[in-house]
N, C-alpha and C. Protein backbone atom coordinates (compact mmCIF):
# COMPACT_ATOMS: atom_id res chain seq x y z
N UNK A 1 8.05 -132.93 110.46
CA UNK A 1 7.08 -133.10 109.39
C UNK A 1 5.71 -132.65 109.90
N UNK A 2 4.80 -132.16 109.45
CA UNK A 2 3.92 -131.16 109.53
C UNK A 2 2.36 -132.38 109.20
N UNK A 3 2.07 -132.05 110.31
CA UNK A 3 0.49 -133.15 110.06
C UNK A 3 -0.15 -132.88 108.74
N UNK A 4 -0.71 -133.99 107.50
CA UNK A 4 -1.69 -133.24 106.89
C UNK A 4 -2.46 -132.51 107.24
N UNK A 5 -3.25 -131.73 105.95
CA UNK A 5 -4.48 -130.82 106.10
C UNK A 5 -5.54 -131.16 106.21
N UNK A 6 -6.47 -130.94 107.34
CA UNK A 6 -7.74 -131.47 107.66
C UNK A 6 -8.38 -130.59 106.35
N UNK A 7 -9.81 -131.10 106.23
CA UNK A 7 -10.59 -131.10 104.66
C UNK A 7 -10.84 -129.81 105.35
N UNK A 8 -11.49 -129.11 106.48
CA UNK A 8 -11.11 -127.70 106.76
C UNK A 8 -10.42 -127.02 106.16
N UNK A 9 -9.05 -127.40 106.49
CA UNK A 9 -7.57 -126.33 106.09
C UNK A 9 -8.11 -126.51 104.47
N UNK A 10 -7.94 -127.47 103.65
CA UNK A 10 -7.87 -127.54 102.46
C UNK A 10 -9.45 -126.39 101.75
N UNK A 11 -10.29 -126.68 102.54
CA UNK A 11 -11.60 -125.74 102.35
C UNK A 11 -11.23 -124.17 102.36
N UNK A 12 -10.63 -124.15 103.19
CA UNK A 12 -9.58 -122.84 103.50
C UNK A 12 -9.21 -122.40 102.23
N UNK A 13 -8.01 -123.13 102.15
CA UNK A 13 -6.82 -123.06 101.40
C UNK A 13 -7.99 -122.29 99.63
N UNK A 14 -8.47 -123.34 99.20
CA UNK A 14 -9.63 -123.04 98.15
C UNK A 14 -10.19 -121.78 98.07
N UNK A 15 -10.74 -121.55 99.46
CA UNK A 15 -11.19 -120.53 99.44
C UNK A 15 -10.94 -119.37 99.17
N UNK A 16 -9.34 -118.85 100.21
CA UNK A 16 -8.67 -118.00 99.66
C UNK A 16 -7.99 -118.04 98.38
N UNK A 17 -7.73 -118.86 97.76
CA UNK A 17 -7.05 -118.78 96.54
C UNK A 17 -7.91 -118.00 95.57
N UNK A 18 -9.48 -117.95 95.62
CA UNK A 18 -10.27 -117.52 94.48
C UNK A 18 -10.05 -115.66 94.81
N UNK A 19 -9.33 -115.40 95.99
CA UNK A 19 -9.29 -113.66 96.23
C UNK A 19 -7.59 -113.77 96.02
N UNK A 20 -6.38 -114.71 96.56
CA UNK A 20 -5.24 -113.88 96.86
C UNK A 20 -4.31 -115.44 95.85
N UNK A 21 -3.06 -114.64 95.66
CA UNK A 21 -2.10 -115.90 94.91
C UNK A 21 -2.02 -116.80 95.83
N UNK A 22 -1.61 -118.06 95.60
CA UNK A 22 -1.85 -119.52 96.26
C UNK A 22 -0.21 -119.34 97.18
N UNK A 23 0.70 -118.97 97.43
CA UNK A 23 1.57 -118.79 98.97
C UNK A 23 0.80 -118.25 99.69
N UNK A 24 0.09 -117.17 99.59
CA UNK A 24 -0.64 -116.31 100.71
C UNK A 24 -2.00 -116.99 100.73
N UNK A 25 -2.58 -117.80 99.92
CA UNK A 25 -3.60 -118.58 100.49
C UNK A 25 -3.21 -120.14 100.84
N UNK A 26 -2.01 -120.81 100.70
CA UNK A 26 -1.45 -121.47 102.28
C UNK A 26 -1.31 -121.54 103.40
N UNK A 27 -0.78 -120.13 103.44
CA UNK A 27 -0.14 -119.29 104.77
C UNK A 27 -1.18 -118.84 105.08
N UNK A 28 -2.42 -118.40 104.92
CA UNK A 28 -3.38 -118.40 105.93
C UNK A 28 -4.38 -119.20 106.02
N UNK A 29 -4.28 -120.62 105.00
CA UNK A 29 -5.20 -121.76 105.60
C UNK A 29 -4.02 -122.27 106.78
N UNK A 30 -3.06 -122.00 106.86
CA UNK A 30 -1.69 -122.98 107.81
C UNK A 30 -1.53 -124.23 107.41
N UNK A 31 -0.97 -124.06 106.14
CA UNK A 31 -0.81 -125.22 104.94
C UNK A 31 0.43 -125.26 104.48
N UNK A 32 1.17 -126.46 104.09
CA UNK A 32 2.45 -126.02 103.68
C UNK A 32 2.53 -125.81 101.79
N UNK A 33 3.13 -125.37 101.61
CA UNK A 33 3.29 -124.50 100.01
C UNK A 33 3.36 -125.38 99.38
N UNK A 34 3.88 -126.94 99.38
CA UNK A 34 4.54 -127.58 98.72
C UNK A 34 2.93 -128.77 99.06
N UNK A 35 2.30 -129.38 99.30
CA UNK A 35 1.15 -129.16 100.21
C UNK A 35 -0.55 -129.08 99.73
N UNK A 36 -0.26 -126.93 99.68
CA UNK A 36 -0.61 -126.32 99.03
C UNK A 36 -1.13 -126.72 97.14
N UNK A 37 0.22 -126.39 96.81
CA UNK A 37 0.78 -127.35 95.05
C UNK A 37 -0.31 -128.45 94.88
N UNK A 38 -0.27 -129.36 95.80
CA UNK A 38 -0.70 -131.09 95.38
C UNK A 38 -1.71 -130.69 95.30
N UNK A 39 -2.36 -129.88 96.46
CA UNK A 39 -3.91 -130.08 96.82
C UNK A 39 -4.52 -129.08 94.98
N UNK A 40 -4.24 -127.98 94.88
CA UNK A 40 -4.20 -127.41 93.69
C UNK A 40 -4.38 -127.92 92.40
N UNK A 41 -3.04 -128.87 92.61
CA UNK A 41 -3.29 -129.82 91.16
C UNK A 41 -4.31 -131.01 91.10
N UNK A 42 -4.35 -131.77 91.94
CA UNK A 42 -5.33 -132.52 91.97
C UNK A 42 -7.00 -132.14 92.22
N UNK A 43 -7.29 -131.03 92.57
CA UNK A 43 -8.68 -130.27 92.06
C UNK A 43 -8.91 -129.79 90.74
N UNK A 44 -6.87 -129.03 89.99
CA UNK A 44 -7.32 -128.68 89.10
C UNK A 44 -8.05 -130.32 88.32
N UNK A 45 -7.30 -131.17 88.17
CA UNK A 45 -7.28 -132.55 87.40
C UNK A 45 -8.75 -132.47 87.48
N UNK A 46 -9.46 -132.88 88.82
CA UNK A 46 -10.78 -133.00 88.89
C UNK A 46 -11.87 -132.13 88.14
N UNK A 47 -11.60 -130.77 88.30
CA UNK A 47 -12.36 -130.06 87.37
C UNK A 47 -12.52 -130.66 86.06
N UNK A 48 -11.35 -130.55 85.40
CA UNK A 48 -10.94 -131.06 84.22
C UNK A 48 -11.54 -132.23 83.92
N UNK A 49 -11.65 -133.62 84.23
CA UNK A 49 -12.71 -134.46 84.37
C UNK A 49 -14.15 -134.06 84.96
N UNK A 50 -14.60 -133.55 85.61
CA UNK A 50 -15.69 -133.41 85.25
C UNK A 50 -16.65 -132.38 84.32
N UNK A 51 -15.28 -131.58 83.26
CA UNK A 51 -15.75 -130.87 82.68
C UNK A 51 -16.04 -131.34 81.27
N UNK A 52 -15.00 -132.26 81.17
CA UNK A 52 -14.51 -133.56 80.13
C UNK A 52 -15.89 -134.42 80.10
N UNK A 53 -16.76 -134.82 81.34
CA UNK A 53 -17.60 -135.99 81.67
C UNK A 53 -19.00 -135.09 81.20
N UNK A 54 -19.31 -133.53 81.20
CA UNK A 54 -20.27 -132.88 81.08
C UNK A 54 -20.92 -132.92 82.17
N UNK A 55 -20.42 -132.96 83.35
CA UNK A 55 -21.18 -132.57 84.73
C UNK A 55 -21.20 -131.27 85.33
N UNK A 56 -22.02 -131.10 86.28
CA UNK A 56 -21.74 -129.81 86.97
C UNK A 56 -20.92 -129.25 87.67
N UNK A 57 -20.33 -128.36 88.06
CA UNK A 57 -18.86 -127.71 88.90
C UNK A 57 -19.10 -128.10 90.03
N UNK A 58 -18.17 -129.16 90.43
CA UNK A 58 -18.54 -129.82 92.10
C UNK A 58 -17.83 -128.56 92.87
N UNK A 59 -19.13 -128.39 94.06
CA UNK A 59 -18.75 -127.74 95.00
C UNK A 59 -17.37 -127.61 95.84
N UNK A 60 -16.93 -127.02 96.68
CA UNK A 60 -15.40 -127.03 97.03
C UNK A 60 -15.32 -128.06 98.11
N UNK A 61 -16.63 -128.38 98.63
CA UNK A 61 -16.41 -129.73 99.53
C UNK A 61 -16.18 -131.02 99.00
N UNK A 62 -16.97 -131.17 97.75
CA UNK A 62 -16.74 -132.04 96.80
C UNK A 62 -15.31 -132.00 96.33
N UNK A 63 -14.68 -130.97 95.88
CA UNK A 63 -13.53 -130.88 95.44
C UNK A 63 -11.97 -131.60 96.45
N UNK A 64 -12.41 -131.36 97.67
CA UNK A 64 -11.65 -131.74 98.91
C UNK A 64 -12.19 -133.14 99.40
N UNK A 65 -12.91 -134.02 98.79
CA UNK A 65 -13.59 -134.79 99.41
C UNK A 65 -12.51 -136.29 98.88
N UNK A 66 -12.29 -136.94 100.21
CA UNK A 66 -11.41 -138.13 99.50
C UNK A 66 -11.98 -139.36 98.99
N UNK A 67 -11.23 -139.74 97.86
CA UNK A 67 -11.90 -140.88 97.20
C UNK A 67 -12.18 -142.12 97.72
N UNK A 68 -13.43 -142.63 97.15
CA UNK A 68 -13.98 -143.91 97.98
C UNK A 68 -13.07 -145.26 97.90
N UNK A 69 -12.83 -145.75 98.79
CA UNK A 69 -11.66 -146.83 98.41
C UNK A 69 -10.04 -146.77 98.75
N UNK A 70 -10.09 -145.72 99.29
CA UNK A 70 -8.35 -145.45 99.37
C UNK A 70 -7.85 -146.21 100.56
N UNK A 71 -8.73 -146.16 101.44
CA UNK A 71 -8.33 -147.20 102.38
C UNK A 71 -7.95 -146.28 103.60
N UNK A 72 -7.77 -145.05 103.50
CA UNK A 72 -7.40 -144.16 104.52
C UNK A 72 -8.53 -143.83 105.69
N UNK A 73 -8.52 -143.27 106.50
CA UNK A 73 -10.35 -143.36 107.59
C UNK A 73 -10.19 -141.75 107.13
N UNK A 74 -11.42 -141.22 107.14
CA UNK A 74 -11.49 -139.93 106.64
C UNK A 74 -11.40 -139.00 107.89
N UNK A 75 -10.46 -137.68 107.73
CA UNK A 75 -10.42 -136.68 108.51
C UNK A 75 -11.55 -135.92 109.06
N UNK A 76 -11.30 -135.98 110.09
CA UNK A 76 -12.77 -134.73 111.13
C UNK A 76 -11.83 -133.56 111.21
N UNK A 77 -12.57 -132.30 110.71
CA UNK A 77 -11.84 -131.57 111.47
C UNK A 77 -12.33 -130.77 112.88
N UNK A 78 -11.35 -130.24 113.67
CA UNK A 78 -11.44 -129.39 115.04
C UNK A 78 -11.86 -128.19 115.27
């Protein structure tokens, strides 16, 4: 099983997706496809609420940023 994606990789991952289809912007954040998918859908969701709320287009750090309360300690990346 494959460590999650540090908010890096996922910054990555975002990034390339706005130039190449989302397998080839996995495969070169070093993300898994399936992974890939979640992280995708749950930004799209977010957009979608805050487009719904009339706010501004949160940045892609914002977009990767984990929610307050989850209880998880937040990732550094290397």
């Amino acid at each position: 099983m494959a460590p999650p994606p540090t908010e890096g990789q996922k910054i990555e991952y975002l990034t390339h997706l706005q130039y190449v289809h989302s397998a080839e912007a996995a495969r070169r954040a070093g993300i898994n496809i399936n992974t890939a998918k979640k992280i995708r859908a749950r930004v799209g969701a977010f957009l979608v609420e805050c487009e719904e709320a009339g706010l501004p287009t949160p940045t892609i750090k914002e977009q990767v940023a984990r929610k307050p309360g989850l209880g998880a300690k937040p990732q550094t990346s290397v």
